[in-house]
C-alpha atoms as a PDB file:
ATOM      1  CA  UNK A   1      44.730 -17.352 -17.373  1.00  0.00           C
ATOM      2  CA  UNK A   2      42.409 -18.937 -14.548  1.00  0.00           C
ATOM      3  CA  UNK A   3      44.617 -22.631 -14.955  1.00  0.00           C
ATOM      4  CA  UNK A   4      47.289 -20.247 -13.346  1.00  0.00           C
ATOM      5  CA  UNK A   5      45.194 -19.417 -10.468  1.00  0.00           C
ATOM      6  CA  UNK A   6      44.276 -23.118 -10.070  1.00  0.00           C
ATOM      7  CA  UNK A   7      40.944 -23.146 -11.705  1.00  0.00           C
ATOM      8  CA  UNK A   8      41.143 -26.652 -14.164  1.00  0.00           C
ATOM      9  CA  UNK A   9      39.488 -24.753 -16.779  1.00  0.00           C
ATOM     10  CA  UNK A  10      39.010 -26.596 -20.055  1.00  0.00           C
ATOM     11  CA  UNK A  11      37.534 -25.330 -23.847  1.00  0.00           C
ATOM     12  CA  UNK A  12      34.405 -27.020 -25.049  1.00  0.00           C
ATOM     13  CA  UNK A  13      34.377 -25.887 -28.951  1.00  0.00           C
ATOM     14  CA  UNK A  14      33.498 -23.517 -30.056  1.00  0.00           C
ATOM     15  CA  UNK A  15      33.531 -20.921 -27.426  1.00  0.00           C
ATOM     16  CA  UNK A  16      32.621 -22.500 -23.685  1.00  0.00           C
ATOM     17  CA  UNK A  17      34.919 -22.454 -20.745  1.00  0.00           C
ATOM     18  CA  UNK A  18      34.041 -25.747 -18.803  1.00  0.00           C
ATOM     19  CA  UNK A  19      35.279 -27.126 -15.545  1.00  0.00           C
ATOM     20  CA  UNK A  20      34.220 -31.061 -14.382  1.00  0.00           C
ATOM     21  CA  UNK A  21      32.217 -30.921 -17.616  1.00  0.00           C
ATOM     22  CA  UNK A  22      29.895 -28.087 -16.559  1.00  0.00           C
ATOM     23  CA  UNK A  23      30.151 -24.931 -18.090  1.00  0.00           C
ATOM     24  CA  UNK A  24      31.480 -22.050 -16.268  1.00  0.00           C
ATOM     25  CA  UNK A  25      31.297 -19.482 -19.203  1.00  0.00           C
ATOM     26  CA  UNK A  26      31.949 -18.609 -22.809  1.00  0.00           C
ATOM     27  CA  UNK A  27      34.166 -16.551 -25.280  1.00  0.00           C
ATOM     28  CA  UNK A  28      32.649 -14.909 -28.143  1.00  0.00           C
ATOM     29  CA  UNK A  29      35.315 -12.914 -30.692  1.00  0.00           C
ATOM     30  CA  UNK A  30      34.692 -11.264 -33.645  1.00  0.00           C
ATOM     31  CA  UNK A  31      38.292 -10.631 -35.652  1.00  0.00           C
ATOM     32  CA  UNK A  32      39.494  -9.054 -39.149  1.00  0.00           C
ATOM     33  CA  UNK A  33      42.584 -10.802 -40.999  1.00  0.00           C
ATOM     34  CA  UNK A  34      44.666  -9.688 -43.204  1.00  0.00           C
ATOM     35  CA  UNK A  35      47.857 -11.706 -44.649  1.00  0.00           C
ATOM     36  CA  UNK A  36      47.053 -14.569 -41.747  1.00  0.00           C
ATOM     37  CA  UNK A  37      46.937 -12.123 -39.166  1.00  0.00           C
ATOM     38  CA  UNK A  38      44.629 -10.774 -36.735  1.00  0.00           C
ATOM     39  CA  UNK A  39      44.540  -6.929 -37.535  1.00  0.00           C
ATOM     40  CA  UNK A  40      41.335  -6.107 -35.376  1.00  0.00           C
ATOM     41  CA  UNK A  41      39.371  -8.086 -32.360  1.00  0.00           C
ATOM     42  CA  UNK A  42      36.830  -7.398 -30.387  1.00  0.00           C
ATOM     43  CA  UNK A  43      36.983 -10.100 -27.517  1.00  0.00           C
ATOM     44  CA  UNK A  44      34.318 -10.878 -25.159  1.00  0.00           C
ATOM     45  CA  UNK A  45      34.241 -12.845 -22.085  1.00  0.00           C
ATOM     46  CA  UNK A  46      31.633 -14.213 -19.448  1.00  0.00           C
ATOM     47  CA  UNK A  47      32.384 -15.653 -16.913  1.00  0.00           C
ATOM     48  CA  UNK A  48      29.600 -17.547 -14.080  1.00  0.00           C
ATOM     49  CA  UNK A  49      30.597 -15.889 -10.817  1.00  0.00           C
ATOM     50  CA  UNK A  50      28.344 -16.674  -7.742  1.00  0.00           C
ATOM     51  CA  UNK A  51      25.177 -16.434  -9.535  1.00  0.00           C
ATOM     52  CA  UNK A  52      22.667 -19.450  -9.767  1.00  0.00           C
ATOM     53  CA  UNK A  53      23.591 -21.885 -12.597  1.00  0.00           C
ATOM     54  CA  UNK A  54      21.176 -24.448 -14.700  1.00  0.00           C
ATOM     55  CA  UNK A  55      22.656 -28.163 -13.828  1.00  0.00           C
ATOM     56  CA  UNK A  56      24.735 -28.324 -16.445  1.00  0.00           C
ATOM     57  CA  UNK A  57      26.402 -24.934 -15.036  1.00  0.00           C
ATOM     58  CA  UNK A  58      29.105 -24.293 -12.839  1.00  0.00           C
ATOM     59  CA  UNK A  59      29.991 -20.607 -10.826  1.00  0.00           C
ATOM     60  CA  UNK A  60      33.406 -19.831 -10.208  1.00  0.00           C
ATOM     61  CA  UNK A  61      32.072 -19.506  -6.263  1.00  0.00           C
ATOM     62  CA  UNK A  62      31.426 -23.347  -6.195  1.00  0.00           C
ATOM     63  CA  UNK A  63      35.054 -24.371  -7.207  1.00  0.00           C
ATOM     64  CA  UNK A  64      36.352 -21.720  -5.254  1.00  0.00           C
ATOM     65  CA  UNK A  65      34.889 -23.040  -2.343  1.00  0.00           C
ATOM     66  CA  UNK A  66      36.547 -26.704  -2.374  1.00  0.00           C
ATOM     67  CA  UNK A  67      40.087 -24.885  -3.001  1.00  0.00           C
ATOM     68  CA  UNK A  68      41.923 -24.594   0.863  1.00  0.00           C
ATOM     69  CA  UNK A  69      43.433 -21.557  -0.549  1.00  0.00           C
ATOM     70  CA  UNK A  70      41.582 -19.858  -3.384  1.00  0.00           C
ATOM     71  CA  UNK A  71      43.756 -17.660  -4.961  1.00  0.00           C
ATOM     72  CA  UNK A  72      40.738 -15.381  -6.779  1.00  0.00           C
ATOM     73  CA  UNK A  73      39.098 -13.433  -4.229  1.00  0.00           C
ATOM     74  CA  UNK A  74      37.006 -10.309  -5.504  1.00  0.00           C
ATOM     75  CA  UNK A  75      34.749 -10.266  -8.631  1.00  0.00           C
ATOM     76  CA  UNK A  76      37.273  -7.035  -9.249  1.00  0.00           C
ATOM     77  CA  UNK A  77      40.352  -9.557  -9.359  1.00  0.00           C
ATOM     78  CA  UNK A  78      38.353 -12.091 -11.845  1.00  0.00           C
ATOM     79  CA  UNK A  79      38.002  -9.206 -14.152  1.00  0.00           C
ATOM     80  CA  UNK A  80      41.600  -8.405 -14.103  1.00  0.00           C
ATOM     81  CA  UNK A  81      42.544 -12.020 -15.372  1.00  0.00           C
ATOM     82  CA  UNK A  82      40.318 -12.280 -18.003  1.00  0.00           C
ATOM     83  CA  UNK A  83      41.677  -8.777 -19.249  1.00  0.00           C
ATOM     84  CA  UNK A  84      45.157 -10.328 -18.576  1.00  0.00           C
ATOM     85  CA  UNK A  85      44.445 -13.377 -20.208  1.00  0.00           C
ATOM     86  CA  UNK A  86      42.899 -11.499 -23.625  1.00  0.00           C
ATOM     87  CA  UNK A  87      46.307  -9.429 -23.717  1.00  0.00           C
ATOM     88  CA  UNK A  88      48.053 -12.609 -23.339  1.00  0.00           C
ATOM     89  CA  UNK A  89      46.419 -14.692 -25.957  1.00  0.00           C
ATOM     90  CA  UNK A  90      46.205 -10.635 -28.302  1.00  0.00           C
ATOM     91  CA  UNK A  91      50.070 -10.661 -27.907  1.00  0.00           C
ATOM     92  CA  UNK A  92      50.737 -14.256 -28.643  1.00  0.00           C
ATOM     93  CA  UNK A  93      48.167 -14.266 -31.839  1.00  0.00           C
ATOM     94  CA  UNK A  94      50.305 -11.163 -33.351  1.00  0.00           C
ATOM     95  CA  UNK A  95      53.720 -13.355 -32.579  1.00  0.00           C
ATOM     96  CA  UNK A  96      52.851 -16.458 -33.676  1.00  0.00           C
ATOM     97  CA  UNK A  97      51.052 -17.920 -36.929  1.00  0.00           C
ATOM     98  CA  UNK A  98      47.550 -19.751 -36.114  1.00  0.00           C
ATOM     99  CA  UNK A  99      49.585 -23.163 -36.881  1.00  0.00           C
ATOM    100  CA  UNK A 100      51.420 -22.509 -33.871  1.00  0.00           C
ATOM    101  CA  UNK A 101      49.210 -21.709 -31.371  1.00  0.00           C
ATOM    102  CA  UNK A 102      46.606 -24.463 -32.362  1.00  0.00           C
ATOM    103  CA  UNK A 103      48.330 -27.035 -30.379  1.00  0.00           C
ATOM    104  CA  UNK A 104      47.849 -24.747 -27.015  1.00  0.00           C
ATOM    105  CA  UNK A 105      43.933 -24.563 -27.748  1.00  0.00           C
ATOM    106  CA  UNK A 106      43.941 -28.291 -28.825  1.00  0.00           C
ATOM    107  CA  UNK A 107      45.559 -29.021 -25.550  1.00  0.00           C
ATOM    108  CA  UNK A 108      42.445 -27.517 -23.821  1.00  0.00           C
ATOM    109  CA  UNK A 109      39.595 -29.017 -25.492  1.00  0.00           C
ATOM    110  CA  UNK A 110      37.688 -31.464 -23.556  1.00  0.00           C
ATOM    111  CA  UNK A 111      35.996 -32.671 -26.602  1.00  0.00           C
ATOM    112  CA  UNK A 112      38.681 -35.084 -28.082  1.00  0.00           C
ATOM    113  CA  UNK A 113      37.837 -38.407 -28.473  1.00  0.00           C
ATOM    114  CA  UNK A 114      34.093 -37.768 -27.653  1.00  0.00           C
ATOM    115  CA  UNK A 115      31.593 -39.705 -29.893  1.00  0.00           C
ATOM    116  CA  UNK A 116      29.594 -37.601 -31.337  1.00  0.00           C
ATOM    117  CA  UNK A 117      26.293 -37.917 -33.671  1.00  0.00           C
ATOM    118  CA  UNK A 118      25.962 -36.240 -37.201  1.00  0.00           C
ATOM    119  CA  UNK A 119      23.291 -34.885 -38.809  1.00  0.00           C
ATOM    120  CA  UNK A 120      22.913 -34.387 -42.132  1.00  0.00           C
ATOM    121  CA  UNK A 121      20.374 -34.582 -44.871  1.00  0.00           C
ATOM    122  CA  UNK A 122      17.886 -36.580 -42.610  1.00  0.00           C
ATOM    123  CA  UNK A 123      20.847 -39.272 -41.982  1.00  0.00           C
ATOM    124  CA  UNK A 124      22.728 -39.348 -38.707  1.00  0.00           C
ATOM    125  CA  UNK A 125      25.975 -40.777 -38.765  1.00  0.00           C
ATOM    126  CA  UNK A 126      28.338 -41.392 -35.664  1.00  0.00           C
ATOM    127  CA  UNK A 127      31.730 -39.927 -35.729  1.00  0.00           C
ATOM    128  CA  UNK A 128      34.780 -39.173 -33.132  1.00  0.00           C
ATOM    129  CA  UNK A 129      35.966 -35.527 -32.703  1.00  0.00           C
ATOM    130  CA  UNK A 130      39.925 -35.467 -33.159  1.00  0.00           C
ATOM    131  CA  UNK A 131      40.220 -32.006 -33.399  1.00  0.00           C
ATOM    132  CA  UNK A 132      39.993 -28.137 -34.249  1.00  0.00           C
ATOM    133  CA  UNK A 133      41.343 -26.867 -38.002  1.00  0.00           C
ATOM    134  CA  UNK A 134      43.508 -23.586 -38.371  1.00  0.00           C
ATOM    135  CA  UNK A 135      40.016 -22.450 -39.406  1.00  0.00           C
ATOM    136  CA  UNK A 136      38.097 -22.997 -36.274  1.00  0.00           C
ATOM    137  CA  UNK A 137      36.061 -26.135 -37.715  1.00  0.00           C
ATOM    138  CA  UNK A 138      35.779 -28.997 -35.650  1.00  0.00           C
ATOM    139  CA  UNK A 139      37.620 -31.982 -36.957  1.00  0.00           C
ATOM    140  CA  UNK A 140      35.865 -35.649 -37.014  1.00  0.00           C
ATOM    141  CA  UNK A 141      36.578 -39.022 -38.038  1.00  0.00           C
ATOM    142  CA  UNK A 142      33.909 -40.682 -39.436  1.00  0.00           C
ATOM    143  CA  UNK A 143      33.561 -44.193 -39.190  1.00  0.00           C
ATOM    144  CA  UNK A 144      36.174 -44.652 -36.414  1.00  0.00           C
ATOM    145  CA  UNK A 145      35.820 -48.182 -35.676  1.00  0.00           C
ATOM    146  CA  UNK A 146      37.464 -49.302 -39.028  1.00  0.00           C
ATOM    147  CA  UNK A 147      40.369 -46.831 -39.314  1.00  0.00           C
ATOM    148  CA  UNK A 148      40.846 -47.822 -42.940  1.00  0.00           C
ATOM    149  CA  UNK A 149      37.206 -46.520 -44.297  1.00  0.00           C
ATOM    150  CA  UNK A 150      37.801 -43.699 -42.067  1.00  0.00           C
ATOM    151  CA  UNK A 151      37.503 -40.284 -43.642  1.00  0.00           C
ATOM    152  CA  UNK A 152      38.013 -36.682 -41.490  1.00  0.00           C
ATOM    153  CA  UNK A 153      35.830 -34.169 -42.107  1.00  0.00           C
ATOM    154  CA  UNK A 154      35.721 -30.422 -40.771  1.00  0.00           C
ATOM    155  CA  UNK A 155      32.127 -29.104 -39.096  1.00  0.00           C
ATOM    156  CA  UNK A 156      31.213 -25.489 -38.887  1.00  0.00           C
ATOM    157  CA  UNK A 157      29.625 -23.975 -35.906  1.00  0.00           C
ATOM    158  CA  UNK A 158      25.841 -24.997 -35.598  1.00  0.00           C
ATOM    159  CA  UNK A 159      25.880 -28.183 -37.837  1.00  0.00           C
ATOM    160  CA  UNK A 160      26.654 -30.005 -34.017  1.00  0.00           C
ATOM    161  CA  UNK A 161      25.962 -30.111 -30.639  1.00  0.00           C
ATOM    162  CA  UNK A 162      28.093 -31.655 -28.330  1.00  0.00           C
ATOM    163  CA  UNK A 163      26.286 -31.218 -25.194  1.00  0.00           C
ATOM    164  CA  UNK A 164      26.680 -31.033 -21.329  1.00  0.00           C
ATOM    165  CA  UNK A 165      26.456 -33.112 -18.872  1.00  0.00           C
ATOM    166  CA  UNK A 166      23.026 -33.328 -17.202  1.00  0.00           C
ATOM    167  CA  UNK A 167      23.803 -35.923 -14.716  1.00  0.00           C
ATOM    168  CA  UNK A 168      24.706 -34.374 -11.199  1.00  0.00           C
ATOM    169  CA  UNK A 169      27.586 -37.180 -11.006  1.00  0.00           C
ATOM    170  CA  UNK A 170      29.619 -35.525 -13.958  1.00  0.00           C
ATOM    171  CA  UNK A 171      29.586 -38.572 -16.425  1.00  0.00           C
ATOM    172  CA  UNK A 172      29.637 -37.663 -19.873  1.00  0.00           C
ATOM    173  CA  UNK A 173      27.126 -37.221 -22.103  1.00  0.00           C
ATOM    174  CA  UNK A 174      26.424 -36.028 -25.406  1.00  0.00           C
ATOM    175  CA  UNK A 175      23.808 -34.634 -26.926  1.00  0.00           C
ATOM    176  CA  UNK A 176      22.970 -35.137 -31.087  1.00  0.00           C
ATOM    177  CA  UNK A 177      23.523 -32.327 -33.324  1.00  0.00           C
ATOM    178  CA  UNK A 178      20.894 -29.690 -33.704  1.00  0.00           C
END
């Protein structure tokens, strides 16, 4: 809902709403399935407003401020977005089967094609992230420089971190997995 209002937001898996690589908030949801659908969610949102931010942070105030028109002008009005853009994303979940919608999310993840460390069993092992499954993993390829020994692999949330930028220039940088 806030790319509509000209905020660039982007999705930093699992749950982080970034924007130039800092993070501006998070989503955390909790749902129940039954036959591949949602049947209950409880959806919450946070959102950095004008309150003071760690460096690798971002408030909605500061991008606000560099727009010559910004479009989101009370903390009333931010509210009413995110409530718009839960409905939105409730409404389309019931419609749609999570095949279909994974696209939209995949669209927004800034993590694609980030290198990324894994560890596991006392080994690390680079890898590439290519993606999110239909189960909320994050996909990676393994071995990416040889495409033909490459293998992809899903990672729950907490076997990786992928970091935030701690540079005040915005240039990427990862962090290894926790």
């Amino acid at each position: 809902a806030l790319r509509s209002y000209g905020i660039p937001v982007g999705l930093k898996w699992l749950n982080d709403l970034v924007v130039e690589k800092r993070k501006l908030g998070g989503i955390l949801t909790e749902t129940r399935m039954q036959s591949g659908r949602v049947t209950q969610a409880v959806v919450g949102v946070g959102i950095n407003w004008q309150n003071p931010v760690p460096p690798t942070g971002i408030n909605l105030q500061e991008i606000l401020e560099r727009q010559p028109n910004p479009q989101i002008t009370s903390l009333e009005m931010l509210a009413a977005i995110a409530l718009q853009g839960i409905i939105a994303g409730y409404q389309l979940c019931q419609q749609r089967s999570i095949e279909a919608i994974l696209p939209r999310y995949q669209a927004l993840l800034t993590s694609i094609g980030h290198r990324v460390m894994i560890h596991h069993s006392g080994a690390e092992q680079p890898a590439q992230v290519t993606g999110i499954s239909a189960t909320g993993d994050l996909q990676v390829c393994l071995n990416g420089e040889n495409p033909a020994l490459s293998a992809e692999i899903s990672l729950e949330p907490g076997t990786i971190s992928l970091g935030y930028d701690h540079s005040s220039n915005g240039a990427n940088s990862n962090l290894p997995a926790n």
